[in-house]
Protein backbone atom coordinates (compact mmCIF):
# COMPACT_ATOMS: atom_id res chain seq x y z
CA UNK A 1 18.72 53.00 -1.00
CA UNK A 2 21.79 50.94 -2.21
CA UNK A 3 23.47 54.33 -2.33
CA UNK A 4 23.63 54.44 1.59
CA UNK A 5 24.54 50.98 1.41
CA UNK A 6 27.50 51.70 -0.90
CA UNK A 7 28.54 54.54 1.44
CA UNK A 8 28.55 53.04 4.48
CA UNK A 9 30.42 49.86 3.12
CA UNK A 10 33.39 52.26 2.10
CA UNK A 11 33.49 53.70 5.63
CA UNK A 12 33.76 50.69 6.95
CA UNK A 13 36.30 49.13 4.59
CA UNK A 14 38.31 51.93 4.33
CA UNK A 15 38.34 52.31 8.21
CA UNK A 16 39.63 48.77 8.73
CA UNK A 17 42.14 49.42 5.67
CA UNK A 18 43.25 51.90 7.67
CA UNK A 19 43.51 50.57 11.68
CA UNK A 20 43.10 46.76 11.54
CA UNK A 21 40.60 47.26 14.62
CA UNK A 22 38.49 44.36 14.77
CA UNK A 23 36.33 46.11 16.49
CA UNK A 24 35.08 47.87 13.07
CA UNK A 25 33.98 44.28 11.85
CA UNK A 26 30.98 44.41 14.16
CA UNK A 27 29.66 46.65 12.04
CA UNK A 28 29.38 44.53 8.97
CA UNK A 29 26.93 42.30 11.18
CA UNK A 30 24.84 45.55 11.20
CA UNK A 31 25.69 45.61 7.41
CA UNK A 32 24.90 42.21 6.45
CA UNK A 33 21.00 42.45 8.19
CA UNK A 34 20.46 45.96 6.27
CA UNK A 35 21.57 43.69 2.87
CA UNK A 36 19.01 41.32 3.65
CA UNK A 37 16.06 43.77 4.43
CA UNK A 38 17.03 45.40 1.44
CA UNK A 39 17.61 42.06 -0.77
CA UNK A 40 20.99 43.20 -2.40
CA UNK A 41 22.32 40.04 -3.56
CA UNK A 42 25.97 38.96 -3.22
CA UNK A 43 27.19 39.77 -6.27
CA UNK A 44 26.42 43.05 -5.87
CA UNK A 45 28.43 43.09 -2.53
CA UNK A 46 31.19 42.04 -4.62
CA UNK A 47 31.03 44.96 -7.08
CA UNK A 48 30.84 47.56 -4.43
CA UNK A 49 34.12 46.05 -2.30
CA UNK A 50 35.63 45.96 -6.01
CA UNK A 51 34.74 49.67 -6.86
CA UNK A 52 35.89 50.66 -3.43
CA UNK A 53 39.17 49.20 -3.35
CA UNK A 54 39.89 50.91 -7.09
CA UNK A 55 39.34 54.16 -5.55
CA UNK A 56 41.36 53.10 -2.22
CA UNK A 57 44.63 52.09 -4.81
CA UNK A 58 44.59 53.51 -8.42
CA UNK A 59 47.48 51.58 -9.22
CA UNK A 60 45.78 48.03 -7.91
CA UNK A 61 47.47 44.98 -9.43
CA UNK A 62 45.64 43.79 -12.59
CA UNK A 63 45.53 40.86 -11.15
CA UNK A 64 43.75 41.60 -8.24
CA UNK A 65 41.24 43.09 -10.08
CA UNK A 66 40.56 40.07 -12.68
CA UNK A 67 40.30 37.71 -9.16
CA UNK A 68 37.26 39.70 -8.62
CA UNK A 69 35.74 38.29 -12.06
CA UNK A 70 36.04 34.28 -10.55
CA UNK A 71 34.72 35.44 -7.02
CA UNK A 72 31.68 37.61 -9.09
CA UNK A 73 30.43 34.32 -10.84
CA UNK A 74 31.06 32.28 -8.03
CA UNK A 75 28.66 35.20 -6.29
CA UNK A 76 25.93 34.95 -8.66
CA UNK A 77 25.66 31.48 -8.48
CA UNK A 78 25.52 31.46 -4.81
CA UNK A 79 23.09 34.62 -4.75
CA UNK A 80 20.20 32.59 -7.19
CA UNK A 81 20.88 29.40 -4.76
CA UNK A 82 20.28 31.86 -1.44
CA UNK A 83 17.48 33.70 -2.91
CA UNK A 84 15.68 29.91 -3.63
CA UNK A 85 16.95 29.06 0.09
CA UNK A 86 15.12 32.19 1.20
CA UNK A 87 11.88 31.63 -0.85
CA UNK A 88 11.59 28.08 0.11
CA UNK A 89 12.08 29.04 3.98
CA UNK A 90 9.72 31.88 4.09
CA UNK A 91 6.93 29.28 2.18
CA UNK A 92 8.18 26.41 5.06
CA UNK A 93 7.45 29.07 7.74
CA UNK A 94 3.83 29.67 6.10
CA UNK A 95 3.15 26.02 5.97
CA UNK A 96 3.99 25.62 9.75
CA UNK A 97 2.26 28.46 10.14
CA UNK A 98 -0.98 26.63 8.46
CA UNK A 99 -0.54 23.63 10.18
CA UNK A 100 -0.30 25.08 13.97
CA UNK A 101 -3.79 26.56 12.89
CA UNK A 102 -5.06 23.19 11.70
CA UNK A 103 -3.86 21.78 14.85
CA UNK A 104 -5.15 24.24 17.00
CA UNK A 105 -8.61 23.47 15.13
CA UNK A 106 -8.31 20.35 15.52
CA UNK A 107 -8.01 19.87 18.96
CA UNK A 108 -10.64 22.24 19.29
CA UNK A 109 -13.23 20.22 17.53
CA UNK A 110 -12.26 17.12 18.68
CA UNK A 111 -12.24 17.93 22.47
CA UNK A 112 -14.40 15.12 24.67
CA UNK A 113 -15.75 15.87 27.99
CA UNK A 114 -15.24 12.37 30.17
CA UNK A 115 -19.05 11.21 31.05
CA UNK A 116 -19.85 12.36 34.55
CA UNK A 117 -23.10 11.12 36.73
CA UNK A 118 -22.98 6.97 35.51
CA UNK A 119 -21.85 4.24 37.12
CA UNK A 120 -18.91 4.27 35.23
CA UNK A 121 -15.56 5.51 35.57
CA UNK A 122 -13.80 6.99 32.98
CA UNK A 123 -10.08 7.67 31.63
CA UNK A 124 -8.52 8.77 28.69
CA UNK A 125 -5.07 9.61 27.28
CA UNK A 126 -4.87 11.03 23.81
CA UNK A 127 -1.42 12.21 22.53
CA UNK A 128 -0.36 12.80 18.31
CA UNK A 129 2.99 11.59 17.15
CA UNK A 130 3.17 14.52 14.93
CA UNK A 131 1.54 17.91 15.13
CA UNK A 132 -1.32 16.47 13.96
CA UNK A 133 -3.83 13.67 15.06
CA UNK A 134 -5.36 10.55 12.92
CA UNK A 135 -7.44 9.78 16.52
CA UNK A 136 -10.66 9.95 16.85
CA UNK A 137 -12.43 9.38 20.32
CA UNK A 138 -15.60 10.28 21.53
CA UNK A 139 -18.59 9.67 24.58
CA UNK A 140 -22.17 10.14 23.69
CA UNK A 141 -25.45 10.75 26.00
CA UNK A 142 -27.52 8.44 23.25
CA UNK A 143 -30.41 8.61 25.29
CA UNK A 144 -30.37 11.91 27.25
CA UNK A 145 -30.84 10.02 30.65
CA UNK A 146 -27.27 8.65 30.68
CA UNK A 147 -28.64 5.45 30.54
CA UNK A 148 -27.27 4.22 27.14
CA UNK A 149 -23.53 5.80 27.07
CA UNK A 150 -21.75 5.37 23.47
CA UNK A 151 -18.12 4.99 23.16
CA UNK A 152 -16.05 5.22 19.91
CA UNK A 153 -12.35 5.15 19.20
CA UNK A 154 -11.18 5.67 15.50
CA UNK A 155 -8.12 5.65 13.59
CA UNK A 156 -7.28 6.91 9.92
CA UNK A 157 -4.56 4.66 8.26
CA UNK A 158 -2.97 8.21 7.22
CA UNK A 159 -1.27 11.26 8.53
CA UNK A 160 -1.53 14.78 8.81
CA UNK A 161 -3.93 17.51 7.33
CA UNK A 162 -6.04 14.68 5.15
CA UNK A 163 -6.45 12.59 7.77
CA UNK A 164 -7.55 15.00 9.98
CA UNK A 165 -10.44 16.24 7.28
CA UNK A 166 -11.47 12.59 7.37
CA UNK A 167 -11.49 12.34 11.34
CA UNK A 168 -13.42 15.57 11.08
CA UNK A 169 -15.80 13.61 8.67
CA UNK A 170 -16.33 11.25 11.30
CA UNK A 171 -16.74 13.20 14.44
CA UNK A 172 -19.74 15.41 12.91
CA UNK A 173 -21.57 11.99 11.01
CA UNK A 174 -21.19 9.94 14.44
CA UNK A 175 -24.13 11.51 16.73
CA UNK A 176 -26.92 11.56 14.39
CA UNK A 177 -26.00 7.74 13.22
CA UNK A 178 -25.25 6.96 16.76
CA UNK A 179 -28.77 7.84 18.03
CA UNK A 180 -30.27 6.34 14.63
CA UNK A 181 -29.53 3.01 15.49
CA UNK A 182 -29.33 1.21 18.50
CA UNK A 183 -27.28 -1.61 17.35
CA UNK A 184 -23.25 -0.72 17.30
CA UNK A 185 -22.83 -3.32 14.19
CA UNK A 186 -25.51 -1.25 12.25
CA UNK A 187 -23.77 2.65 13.57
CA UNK A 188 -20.59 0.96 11.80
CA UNK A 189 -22.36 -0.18 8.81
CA UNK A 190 -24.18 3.97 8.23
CA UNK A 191 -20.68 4.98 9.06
CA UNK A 192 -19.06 2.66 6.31
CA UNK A 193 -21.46 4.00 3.54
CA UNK A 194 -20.08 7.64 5.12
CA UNK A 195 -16.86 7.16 4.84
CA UNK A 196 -16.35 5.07 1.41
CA UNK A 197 -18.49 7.95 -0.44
CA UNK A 198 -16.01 10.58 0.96
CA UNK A 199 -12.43 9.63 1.55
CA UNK A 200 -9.55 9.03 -0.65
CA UNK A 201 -9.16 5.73 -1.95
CA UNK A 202 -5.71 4.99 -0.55
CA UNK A 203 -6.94 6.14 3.19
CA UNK A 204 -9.60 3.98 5.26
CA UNK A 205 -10.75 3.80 9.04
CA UNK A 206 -10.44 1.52 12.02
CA UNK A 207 -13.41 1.92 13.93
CA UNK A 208 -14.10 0.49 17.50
CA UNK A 209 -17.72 1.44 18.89
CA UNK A 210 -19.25 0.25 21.82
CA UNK A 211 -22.76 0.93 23.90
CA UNK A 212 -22.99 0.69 27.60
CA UNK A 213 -26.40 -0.01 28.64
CA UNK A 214 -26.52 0.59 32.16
CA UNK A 215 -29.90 -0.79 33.07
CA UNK A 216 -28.57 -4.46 31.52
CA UNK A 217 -25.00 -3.69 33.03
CA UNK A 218 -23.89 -4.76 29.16
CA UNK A 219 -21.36 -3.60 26.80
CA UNK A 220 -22.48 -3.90 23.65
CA UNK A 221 -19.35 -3.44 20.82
CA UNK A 222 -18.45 -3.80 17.00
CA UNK A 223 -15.19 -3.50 15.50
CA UNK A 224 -14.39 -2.14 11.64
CA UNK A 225 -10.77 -3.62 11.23
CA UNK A 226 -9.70 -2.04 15.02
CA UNK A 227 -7.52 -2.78 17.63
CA UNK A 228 -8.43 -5.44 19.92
CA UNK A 229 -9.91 -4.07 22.95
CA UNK A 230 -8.83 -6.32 26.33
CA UNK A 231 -11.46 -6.44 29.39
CA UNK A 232 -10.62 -7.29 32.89
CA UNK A 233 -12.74 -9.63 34.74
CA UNK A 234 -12.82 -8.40 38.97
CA UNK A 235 -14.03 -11.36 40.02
CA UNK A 236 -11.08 -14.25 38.64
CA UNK A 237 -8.64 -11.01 38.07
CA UNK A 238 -7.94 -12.55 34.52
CA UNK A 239 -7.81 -10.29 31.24
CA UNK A 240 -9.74 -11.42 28.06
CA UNK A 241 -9.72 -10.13 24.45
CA UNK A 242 -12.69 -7.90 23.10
CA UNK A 243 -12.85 -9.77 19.99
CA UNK A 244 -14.54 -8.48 16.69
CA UNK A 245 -13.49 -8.06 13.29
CA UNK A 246 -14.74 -6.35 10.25
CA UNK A 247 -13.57 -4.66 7.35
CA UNK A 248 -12.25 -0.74 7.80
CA UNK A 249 -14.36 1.91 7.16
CA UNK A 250 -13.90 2.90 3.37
CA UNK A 251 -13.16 -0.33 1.82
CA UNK A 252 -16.31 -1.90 0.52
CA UNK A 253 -19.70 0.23 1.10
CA UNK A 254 -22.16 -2.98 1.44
CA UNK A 255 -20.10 -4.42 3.96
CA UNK A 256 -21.57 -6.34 6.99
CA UNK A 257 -20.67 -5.69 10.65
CA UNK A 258 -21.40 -7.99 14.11
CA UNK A 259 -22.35 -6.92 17.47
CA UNK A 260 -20.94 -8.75 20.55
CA UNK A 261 -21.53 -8.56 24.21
CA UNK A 262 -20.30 -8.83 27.42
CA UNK A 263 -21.94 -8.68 30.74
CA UNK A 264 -19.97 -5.70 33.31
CA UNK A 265 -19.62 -7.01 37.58
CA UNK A 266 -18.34 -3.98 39.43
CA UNK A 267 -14.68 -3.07 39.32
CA UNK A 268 -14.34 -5.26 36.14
CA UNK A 269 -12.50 -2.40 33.59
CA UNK A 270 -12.79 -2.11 29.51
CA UNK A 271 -10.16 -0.78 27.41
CA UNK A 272 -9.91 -0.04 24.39
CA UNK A 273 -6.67 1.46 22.46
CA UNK A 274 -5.20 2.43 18.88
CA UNK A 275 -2.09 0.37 17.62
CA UNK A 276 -0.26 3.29 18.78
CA UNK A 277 -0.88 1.68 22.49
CA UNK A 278 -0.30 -2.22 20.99
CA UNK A 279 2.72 -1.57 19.00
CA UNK A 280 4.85 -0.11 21.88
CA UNK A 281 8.18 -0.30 20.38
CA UNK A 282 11.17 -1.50 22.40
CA UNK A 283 15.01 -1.83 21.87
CA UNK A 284 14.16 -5.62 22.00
CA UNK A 285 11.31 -5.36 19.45
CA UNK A 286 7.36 -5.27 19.73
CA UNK A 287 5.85 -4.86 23.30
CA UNK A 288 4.17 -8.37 22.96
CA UNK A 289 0.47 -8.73 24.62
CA UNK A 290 1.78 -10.66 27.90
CA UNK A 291 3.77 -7.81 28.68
CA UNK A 292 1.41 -5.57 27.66
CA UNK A 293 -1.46 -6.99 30.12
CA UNK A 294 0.72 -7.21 32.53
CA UNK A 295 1.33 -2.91 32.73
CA UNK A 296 -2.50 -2.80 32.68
CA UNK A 297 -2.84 -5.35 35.79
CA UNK A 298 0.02 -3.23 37.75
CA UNK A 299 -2.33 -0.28 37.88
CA UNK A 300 -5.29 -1.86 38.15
CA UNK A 301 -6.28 -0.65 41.80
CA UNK A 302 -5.89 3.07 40.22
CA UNK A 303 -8.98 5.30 39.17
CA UNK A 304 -9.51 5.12 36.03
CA UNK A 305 -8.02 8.15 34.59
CA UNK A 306 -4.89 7.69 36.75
CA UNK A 307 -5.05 4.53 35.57
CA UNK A 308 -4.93 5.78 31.64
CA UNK A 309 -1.89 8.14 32.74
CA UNK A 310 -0.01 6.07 34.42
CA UNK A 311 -0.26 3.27 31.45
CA UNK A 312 0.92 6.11 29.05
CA UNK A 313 4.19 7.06 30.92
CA UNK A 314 4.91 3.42 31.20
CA UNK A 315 5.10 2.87 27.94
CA UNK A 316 6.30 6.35 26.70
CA UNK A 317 9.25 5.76 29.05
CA UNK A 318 9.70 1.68 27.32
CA UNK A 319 10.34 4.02 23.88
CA UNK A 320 12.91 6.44 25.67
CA UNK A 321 10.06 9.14 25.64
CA UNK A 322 9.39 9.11 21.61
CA UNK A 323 5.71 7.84 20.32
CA UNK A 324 6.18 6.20 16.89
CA UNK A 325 2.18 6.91 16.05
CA UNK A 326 -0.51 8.58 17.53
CA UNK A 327 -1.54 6.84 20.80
CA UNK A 328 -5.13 6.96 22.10
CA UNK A 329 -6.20 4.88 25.37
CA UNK A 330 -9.65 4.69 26.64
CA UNK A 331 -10.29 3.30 29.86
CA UNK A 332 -13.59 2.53 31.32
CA UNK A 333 -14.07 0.80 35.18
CA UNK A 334 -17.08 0.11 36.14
CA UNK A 335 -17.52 1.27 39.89
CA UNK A 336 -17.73 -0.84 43.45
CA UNK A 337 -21.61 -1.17 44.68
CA UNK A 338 -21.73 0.54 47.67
């Protein structure tokens, strides 16, 4: 095969020896891709131009031909470093290759239908910083009836494939705890004992889970180490924090948990968001919470899922359309009595 090679190298050398036409060097580009499929390395290149031009001049200047020894070494040098460019490139392309799977996957398994047929209005944007996701969101039917709607929002203090495995964890342990146990403080607790026996020990989970019971018109919530949710209030159109604390899922497996409340009027609107919504980074610094409530109250009137979208864009726009984490926004409006 490097025969051909050879041959058609001297045809095109000797041609260009012969009438300068630039339009022969074209050719080489031709040259230089069969060289690759065929993996001759450089120095080789160099022996073949050097073995050519000996049988182009017999009487070549010695020195000319000793050049060739500097520019051979210099060749094999380069060649080795190419050859560990190439085999680092071709295992880069497999890893991408790996992780548009994962993602794929991922996005597959994680998908959430919005609850349809309650009283409640749903919205949610969910977007990764990188290709993949340490979000976790997700509705559940606890009762069958509607009736009881469970809403969750997770985040794993890590990135990439591991945390999706442990988001994975998560998703699949959720339902069957969820419908376990009644009490959100006590879904967090199962979930803890989950989670500590199965992640890494430098990765752990902020956890916000909440239970709308529609018959009490009550959200019910706990919080392991998450994001303060904010709820809006219809009635004096003021916002209020979702307080709760707790320890992240992961730390400590004998770890206690507390349930709050709060009573739902129509139009008043829940949300609840990963730091990648709270830590909104500006030119000037931090998006502080003032500012912050203050986006939420200018689309307030919105449905809820316009509502979620047009929050998002706001502050996507605020970063000059770059998210610094993974940003997950979950908003829930209670609807108008008719």
């Amino acid at each position: 095969m490097n025969e051909q090679f050879e041959a058609k190298y001297d045809e095109i050398l000797m041609d260009y020896l012969e009438h300068q036409d630039e339009a022969i060097l074209y050719d080489c580009e031709k040259l230089t891709k069969e060289a690759m499929d065929q993996s001759i390395p450089p120095e080789e290149i160099i022996n073949i131009h050097r073995s050519a031009l000996e049988k182009y001049d017999k009487n070549m200047p010695d020195y000319v031909k000793k050049s060739f020894d500097v520019l051979l070494e210099t060749m094999v040098g380069y060649g080795l470093a190419y050859l560990e460019h190439i085999s680092l490139r071709t295992e880069q392309r497999a890893l991408k290759s790996e992780i548009e799977q994962a993602e794929s996957m991922q996005k597959t398994l994680l998908q959430a239908d919005l609850p349809t047929g309650t009283e409640l209005d749903f919205g949610v944007v969910s977007k990764a910083a990188r290709q993949m996701s340490g979000d976790y969101y997700a509705f559940l039917d606890l009762d069958g009836k509607k009736e009881n709607i469970g809403i969750s929002l997770a985040d794993v203090i890590g990135k990439g494939i591991p945390a999706a495995f442990s988001i994975s964890m998560i998703k699949y342990a959720l339902p069957g705890i969820a419908e376990e146990y009644e009490d959100p403080s006590r879904v967090l607790r199962a979930l803890n004992k989950v989670a500590e026996e199965n992640i890494n020990d430098n990765m752990f989970i902020t956890m916000f889970y909440g239970v709308y019971r529609k018959a009490l018109h009550r959200f019910e919530y706990a919080s392991a180490g998450h994001e303060v949710g904010v709820f809006y209030e219809a009635k004096t159109n003021q916002f209020s924090d979702l307080y709760a604390r707790g320890l992240p899922l992961g730390i400590n497996k004998e770890v206690e948990y507390r349930k709050f409340e709060r009573a739902v009027a129509p139009e008043d609107v829940i949300f609840i968001m990963s730091d990648g919504v709270t830590e909104t980074r500006t030119k000037e610094g931090f998006l502080e919470r003032p500012e912050l409530l203050a986006i939420f109250e200018k689309y307030m009137k919105l449905e809820a899922q316009e509502m979620a979208d047009a929050i998002y864009e706001h502050l996507l726009k605020l970063q000059d359309f770059k998210l610094h984490d993974d940003f997950t926004l979950i908003v829930i409006k209670r609807e108008k009595e008719v």
